[in-house]
C-alpha atoms as a PDB file:
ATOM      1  CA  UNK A   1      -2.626   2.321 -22.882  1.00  0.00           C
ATOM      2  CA  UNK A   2      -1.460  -0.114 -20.486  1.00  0.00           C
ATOM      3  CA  UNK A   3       0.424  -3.408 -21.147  1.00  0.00           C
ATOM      4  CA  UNK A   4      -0.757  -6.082 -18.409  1.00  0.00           C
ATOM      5  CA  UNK A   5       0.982  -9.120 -17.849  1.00  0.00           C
ATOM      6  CA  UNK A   6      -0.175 -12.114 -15.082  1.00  0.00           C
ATOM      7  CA  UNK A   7       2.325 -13.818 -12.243  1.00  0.00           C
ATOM      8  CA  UNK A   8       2.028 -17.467 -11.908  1.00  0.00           C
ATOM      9  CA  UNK A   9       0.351 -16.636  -8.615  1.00  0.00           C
ATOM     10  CA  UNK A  10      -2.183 -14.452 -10.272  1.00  0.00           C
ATOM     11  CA  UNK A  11      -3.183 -16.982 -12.704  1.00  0.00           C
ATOM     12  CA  UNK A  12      -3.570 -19.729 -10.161  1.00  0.00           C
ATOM     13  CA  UNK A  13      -6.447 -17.277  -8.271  1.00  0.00           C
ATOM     14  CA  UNK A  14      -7.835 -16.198 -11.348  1.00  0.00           C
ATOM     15  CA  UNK A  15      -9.088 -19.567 -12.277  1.00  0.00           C
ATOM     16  CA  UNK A  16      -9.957 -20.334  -8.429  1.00  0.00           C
ATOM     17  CA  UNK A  17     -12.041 -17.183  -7.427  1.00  0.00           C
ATOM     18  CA  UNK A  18     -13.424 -15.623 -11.211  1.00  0.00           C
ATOM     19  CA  UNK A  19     -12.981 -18.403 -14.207  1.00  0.00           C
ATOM     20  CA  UNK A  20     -16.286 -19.958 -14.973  1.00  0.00           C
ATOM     21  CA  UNK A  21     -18.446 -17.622 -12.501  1.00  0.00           C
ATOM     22  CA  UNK A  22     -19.988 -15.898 -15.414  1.00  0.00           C
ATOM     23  CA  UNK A  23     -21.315 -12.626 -13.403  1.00  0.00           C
ATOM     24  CA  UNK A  24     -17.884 -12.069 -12.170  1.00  0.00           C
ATOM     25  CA  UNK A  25     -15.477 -12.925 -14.465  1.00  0.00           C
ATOM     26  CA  UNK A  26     -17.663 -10.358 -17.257  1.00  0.00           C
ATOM     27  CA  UNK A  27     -17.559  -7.597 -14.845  1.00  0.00           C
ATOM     28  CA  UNK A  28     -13.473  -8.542 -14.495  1.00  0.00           C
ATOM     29  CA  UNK A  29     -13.018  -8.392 -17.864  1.00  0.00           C
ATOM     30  CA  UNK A  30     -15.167  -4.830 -18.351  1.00  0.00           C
ATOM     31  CA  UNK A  31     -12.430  -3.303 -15.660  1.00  0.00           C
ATOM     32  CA  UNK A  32      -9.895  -4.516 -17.294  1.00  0.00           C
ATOM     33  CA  UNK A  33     -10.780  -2.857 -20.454  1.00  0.00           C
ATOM     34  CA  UNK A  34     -11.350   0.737 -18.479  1.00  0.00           C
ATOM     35  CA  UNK A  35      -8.012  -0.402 -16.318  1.00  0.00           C
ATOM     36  CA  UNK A  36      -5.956  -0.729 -20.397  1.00  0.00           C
ATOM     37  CA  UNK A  37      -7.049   2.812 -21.434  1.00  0.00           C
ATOM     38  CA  UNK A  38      -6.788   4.195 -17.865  1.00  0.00           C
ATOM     39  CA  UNK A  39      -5.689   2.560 -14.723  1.00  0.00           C
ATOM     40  CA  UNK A  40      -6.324   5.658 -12.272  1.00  0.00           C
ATOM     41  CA  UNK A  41     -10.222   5.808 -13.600  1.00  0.00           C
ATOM     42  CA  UNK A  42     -12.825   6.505 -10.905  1.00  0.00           C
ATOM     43  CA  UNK A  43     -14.500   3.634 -11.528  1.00  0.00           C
ATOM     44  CA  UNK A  44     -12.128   0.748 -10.210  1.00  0.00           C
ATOM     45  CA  UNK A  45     -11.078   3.269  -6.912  1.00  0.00           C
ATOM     46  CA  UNK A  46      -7.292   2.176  -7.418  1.00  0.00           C
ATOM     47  CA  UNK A  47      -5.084   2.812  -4.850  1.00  0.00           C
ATOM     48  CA  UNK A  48      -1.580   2.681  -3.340  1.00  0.00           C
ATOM     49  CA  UNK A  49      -0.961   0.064  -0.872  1.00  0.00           C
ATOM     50  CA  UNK A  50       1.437   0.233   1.958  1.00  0.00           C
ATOM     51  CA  UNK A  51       2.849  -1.966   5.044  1.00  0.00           C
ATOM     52  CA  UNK A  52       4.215  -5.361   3.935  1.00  0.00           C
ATOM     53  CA  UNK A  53       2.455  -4.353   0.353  1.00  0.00           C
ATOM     54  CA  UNK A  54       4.291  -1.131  -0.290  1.00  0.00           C
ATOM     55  CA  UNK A  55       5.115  -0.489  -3.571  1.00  0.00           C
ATOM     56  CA  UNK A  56       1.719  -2.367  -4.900  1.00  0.00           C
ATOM     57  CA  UNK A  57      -1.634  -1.180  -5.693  1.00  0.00           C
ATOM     58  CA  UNK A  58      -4.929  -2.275  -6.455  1.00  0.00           C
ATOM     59  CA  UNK A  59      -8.263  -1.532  -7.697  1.00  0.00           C
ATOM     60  CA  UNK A  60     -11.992  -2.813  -7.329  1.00  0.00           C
ATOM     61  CA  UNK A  61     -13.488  -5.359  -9.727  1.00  0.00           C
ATOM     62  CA  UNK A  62     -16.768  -5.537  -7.822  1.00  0.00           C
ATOM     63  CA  UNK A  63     -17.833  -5.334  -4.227  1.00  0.00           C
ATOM     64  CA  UNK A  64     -15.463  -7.713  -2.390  1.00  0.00           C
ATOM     65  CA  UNK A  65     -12.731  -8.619  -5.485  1.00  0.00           C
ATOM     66  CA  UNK A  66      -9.539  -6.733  -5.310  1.00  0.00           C
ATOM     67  CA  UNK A  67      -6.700  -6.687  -8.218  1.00  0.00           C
ATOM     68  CA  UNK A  68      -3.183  -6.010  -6.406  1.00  0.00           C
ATOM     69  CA  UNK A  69      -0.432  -5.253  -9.083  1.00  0.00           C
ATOM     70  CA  UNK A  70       2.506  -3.103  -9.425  1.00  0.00           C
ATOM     71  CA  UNK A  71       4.064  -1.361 -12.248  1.00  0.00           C
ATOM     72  CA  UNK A  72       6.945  -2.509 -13.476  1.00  0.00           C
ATOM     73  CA  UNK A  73       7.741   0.359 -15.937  1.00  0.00           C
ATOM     74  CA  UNK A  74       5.584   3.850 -17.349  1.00  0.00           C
ATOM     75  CA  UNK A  75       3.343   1.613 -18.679  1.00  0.00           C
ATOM     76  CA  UNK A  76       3.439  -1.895 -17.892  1.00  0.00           C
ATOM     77  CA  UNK A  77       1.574  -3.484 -15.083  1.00  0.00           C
ATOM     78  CA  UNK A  78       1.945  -6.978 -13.356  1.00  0.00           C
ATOM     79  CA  UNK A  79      -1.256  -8.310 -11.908  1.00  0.00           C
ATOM     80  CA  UNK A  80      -0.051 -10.855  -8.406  1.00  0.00           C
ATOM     81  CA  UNK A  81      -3.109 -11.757  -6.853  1.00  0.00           C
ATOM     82  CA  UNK A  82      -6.858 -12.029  -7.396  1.00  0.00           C
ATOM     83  CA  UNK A  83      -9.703 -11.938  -4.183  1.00  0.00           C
ATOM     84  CA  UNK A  84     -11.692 -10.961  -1.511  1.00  0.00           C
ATOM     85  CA  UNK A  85     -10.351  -7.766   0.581  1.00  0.00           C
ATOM     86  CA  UNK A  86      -9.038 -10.002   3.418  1.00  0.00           C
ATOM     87  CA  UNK A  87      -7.511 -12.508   1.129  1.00  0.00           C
ATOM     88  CA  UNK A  88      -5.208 -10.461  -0.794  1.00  0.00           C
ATOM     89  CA  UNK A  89      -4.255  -7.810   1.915  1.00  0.00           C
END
């Protein structure tokens, strides 16, 4: 299990691009769930990043919405942003 905690510039996204849109922020909240138990699961096609994001990864809430985070320790992620592919890369 993985222990997820938000940056201040993650929560500020969050409730711009996903709080209140009802289809998305449900379909957040499933991949979260999957992305607690297992954050390498097929399903949310996480991946490292590199360039001026090295050291970061990030998986697929739907389509177009990206989660970039990083681990801090073995099991302990920190979500930092929230959006569409060209947003948060």
């Amino acid at each position: 299990m993985v222990k997820i905690t938000f940056s201040s510039p993650f929560k500020r996204a969050f409730k711009k691009k996903v709080k209140g849109k009802q289809n998305i922020e449900s379909k957040y909240w499933e991949k979260i769930d999957i992305f607690i138990k297992n954050p390498f699961d097929a399903q949310l096609r996480t991946h490292k990043l590199s360039g001026k994001l090295e050291g970061m990864w990030s998986f697929t809430v739907e389509h177009d919405l990206r989660v970039v985070f990083y681990f801090s320790e073995k099991d302990k992620a920190v979500f930092v942003d929230i959006g569409k592919h060209d947003e948060v890369y």
